[in-house]
Each structure stands twice: as structure tokens, then as C-alpha cells.
Protein backbone atom coordinates (compact mmCIF):
# COMPACT_ATOMS: atom_id res chain seq x y z
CA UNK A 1 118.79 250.79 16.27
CA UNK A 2 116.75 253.99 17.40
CA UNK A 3 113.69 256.11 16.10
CA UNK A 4 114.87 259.39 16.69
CA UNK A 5 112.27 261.69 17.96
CA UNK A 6 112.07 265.37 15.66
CA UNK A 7 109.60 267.91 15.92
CA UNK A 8 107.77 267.35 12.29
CA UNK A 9 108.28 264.11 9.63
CA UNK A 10 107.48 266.33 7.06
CA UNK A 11 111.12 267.05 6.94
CA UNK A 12 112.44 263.53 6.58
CA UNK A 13 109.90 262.19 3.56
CA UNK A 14 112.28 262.94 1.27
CA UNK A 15 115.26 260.68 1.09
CA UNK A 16 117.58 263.32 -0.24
CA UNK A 17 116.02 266.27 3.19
CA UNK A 18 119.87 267.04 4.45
CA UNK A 19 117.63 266.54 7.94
CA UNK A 20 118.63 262.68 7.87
CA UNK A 21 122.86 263.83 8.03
CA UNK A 22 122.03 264.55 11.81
CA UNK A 23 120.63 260.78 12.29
CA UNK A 24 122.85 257.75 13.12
CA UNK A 25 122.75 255.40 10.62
CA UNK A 26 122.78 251.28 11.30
CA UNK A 27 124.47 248.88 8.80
CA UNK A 28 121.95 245.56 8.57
CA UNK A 29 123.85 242.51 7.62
CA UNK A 30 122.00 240.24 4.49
CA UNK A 31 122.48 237.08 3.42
CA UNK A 32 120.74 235.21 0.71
CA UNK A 33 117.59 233.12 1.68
CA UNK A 34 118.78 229.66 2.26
CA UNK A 35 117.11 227.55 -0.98
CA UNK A 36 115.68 225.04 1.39
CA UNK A 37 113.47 227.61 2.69
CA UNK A 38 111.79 227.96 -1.43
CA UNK A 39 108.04 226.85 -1.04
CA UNK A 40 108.67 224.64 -4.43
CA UNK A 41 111.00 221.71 -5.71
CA UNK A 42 110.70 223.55 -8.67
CA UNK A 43 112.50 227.22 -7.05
CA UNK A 44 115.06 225.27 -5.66
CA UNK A 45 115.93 223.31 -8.43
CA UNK A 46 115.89 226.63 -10.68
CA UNK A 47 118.35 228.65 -9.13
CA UNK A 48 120.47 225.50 -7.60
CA UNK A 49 124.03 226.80 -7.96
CA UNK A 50 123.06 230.51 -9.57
CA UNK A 51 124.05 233.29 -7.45
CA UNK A 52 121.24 235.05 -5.76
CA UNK A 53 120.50 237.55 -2.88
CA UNK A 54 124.04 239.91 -3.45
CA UNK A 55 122.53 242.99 -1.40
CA UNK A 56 125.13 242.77 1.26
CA UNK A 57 125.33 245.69 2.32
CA UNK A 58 121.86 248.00 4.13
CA UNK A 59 122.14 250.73 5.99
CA UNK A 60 119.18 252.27 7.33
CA UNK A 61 118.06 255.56 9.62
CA UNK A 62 115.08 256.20 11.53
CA UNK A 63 113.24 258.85 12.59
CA UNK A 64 109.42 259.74 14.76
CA UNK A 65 107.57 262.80 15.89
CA UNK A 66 104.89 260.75 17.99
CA UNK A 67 102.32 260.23 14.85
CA UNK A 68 104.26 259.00 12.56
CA UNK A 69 107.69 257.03 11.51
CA UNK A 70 109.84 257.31 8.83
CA UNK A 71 112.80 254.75 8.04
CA UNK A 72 114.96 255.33 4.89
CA UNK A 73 117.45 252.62 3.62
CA UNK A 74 120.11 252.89 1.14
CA UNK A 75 121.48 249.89 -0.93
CA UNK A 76 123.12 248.76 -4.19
CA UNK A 77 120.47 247.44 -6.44
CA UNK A 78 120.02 247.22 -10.09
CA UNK A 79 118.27 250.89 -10.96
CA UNK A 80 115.41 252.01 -12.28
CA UNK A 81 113.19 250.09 -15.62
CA UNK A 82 116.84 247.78 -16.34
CA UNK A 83 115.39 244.42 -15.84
CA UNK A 84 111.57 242.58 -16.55
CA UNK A 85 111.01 242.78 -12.66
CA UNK A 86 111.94 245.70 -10.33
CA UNK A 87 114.15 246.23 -7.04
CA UNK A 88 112.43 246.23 -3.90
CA UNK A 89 112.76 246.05 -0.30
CA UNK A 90 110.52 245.18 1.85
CA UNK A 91 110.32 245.88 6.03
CA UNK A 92 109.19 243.35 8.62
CA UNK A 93 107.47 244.05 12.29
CA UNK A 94 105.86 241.57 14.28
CA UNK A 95 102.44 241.72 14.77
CA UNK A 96 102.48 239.18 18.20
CA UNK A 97 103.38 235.87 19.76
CA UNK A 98 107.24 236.80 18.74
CA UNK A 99 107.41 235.42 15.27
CA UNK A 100 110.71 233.68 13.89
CA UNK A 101 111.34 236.33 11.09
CA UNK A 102 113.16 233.44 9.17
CA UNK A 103 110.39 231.42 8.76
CA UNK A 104 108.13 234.69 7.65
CA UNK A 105 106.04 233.77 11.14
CA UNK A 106 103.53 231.41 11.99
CA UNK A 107 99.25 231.50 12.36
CA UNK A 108 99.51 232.47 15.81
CA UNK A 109 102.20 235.11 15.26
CA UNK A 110 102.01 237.12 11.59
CA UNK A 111 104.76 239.57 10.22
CA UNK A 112 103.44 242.42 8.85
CA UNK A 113 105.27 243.48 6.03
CA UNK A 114 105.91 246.67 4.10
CA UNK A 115 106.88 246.64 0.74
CA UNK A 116 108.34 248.50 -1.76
CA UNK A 117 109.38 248.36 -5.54
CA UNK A 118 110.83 250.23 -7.82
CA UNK A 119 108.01 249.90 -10.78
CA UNK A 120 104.62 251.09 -8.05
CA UNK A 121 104.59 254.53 -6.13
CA UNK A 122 102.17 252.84 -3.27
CA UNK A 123 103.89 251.27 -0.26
CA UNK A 124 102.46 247.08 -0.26
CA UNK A 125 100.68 246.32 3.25
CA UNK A 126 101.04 242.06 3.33
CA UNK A 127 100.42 239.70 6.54
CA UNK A 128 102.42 236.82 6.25
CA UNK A 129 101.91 233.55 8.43
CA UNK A 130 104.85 231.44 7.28
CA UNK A 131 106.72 230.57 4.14
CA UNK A 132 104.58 230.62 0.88
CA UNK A 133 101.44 232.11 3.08
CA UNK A 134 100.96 235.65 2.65
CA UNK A 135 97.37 237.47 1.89
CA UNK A 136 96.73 241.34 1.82
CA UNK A 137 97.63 243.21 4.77
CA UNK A 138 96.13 245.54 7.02
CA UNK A 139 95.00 249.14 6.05
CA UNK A 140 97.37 252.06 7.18
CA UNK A 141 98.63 255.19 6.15
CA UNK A 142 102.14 255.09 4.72
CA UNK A 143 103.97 256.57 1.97
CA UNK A 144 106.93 256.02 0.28
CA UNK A 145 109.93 258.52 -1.92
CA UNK A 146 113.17 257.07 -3.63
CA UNK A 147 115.93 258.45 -5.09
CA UNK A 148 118.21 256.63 -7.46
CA UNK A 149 121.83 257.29 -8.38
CA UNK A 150 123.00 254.83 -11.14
CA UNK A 151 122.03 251.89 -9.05
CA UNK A 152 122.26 253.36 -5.64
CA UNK A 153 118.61 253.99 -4.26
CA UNK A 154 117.91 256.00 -1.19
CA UNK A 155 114.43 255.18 -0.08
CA UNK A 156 112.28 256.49 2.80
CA UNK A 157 108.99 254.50 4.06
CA UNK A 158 106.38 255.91 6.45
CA UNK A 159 103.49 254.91 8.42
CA UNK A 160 101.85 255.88 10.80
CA UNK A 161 102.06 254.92 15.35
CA UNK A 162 99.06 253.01 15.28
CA UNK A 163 97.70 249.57 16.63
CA UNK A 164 94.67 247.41 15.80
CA UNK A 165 93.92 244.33 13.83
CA UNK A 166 97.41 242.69 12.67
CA UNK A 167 98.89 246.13 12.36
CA UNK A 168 102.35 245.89 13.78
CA UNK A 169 102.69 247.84 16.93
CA UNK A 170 104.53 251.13 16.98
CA UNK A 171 104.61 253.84 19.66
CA UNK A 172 106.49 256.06 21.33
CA UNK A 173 108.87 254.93 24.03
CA UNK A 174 108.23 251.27 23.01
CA UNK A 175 110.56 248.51 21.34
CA UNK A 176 109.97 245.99 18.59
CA UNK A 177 111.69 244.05 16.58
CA UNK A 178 112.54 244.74 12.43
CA UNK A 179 113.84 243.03 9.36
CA UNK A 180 114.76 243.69 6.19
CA UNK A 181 114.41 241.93 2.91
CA UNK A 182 116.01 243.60 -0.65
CA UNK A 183 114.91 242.18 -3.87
CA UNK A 184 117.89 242.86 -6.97
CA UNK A 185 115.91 243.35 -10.58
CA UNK A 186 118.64 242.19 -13.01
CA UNK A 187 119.15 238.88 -11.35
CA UNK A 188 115.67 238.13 -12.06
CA UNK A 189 114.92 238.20 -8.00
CA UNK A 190 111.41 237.84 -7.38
CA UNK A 191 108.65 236.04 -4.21
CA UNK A 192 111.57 233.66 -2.04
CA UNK A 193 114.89 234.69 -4.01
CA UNK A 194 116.31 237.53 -2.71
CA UNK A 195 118.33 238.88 0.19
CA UNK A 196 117.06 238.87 4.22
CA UNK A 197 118.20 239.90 7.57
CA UNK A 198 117.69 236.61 9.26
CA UNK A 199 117.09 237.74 12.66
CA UNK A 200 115.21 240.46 14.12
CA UNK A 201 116.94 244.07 14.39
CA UNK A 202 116.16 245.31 17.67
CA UNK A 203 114.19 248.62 16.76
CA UNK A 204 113.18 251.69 19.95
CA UNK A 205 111.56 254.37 19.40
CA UNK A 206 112.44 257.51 21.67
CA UNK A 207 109.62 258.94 24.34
């Protein structure tokens, strides 16, 4: 998928701008995180034969204008205040070392993670260094808007080009790889149940 390059993000914060009907859209395929991959005996056992991680269906858009980027996704979830925990989604770059995004990285290669939920207005900075093993992530500027119709959201997450300390690199001209991760309310889908892309989406951002 491609970062588009436009003249000022200020247009594109808003999921509903009619700015993002000029930008390709890319459908991300999801699949439910394998139970085997649950940090506990206790997870696995708990949702053993329950159906889990539904979101099948992502599509996603992406825009730059050299300071900042701006992704918005649109998915099926559950809506807004329905359920005791909230949709989310979450974004994955790699920091370095090419992490396996399936295994949520490694010590010597961390995925830094963006998250999102419906029940918090602030966009959720985490570094995570394999399953289970995830601490506070690095400090950036980001923001995030949603939309919801019924239980359709439209979401758009920014942050800024920037490298340093465990910050996943973004720039102009460069590629990267992303991943996605959607988290459904109603079915009680919190931490390891939920819905991933299980390999990285290759992600370029335009000179």
C-alpha cells in the first residue's frame, strides 16, 4: 500500500474530510490469533471452541505531507458504549532487526504499536518485544478522530515522520512494513483475543 503525498494533513484528520474519496484504498486480510499463541493455559482454555477475532474485513487509506502521516481504517465492529470493554484497533511498525509481526517481535527487534479504542480519545504508544511483553512506548505526537455508523467506525490515526529511540521509522520516500490488529467489544475481545494481519503489509511513502 502507498502514503500518498498532499499538500496539508490538516485536511485528512477527519475520517469523514471527502479529501480521502481521491485516495486508493487497500483491503487487509484478518484472521483470528491462533489460541496457541495466548500467553496463559488459562486464555486458551477460556475461549477453546468460542468464536473470536470476526473482523474480516479492513480496509485502510493513507496519506503524508512530509511531517506528518495519517492512516484511516474502516471496519465492522461492535459500536460505541454496547459492551463492558471497547473496540479498538491497533497499528504495528517495526522499530528494527525485521521483527516477525506474529510473534509481536523479539528483544532485539520491538514493534511499536499504536493503539486505539473506542472508550479513550488519546492514541496508546506501546513497545512490544514478543508475546505477553509489552511496556509503555515511546513519546510522539499523534492524534486520533472516529466516526461511527451503527457499528461501522471510520477511524483516522496520525503521527508524526520522526525517528529516535524505538520510534518506528517513517519518512518520506522510504518503505516499512505495517500490521493491523482489531479488537470486537461485544465478544468480550480484550489483550491476545482478537483479530491480526499475520504478516507485514508492505507500506511506501511517496517522495
Amino acid at each position: 500500500m502507498k502514503a500518498r503525498r498532499v499538500e496539508d494533513i490538516r485536511n485528512y484528520v477527519s475520517p469523514s474530510s471527502p479529501n480521502w474519496s481521491q485516495i486508493p484504498s487497500t483491503h487487509i486480510e484478518m484472521m483470528p490469533t491462533p489460541l496457541q499463541m495466548q500467553p496463559t493455559e488459562y486464555i486458551r482454555r477460556s475461549w477453546e471452541n468460542k468464536p473470536y477475532g470476526q473482523s474480516g474485513k479492513l480496509d485502510v487509506a493513507s496519506v503524508h505531507d512530509g511531517e506528518t502521516w495519517a492512516l484511516r481504517g474502516t471496519w465492522q465492529g461492535s459500536g460505541p458504549g454496547a459492551t463492558d470493554f471497547p473496540d479498538a484497533l491497533a497499528i504495528a511498525l517495526p522499530v528494527r532487526n525485521n521483527p516477525a509481526l506474529a510473534l509481536m517481535g523479539a528483544k532485539d527487534a520491538p514493534i511499536h504499536y499504536l493503539r486505539w479504542s473506542a472508550d479513550k480519545k488519546e492514541v496508546l504508544s506501546l513497545l512490544a518485544t514478543g508475546i505477553g511483553f509489552s511496556q509503555p512506548g515511546p513519546q510522539l505526537k499523534c492524534s486520533a478522530q472516529a466516526v461511527v455508523d451503527g457499528t461501522v467506525w471510520q477511524l483516522v490515526i496520525t503521527r508524526a515522520l520522526r525517528t529516535g529511540k524505538d520510534i518506528a521509522p517513517l519518512a518520506a520516500g522510504k518503505k516499512t512494513g505495517i500490521g493491523f490488529a482489531l479488537w470486537r467489544g461485544s465478544n468480550d475481545e480484550r489483550a491476545g483475543i482478537k483479530a491480526f494481519s499475520i504478516d507485514w503489509v508492505e507500506l511506501e511513502l511517496d517522495a
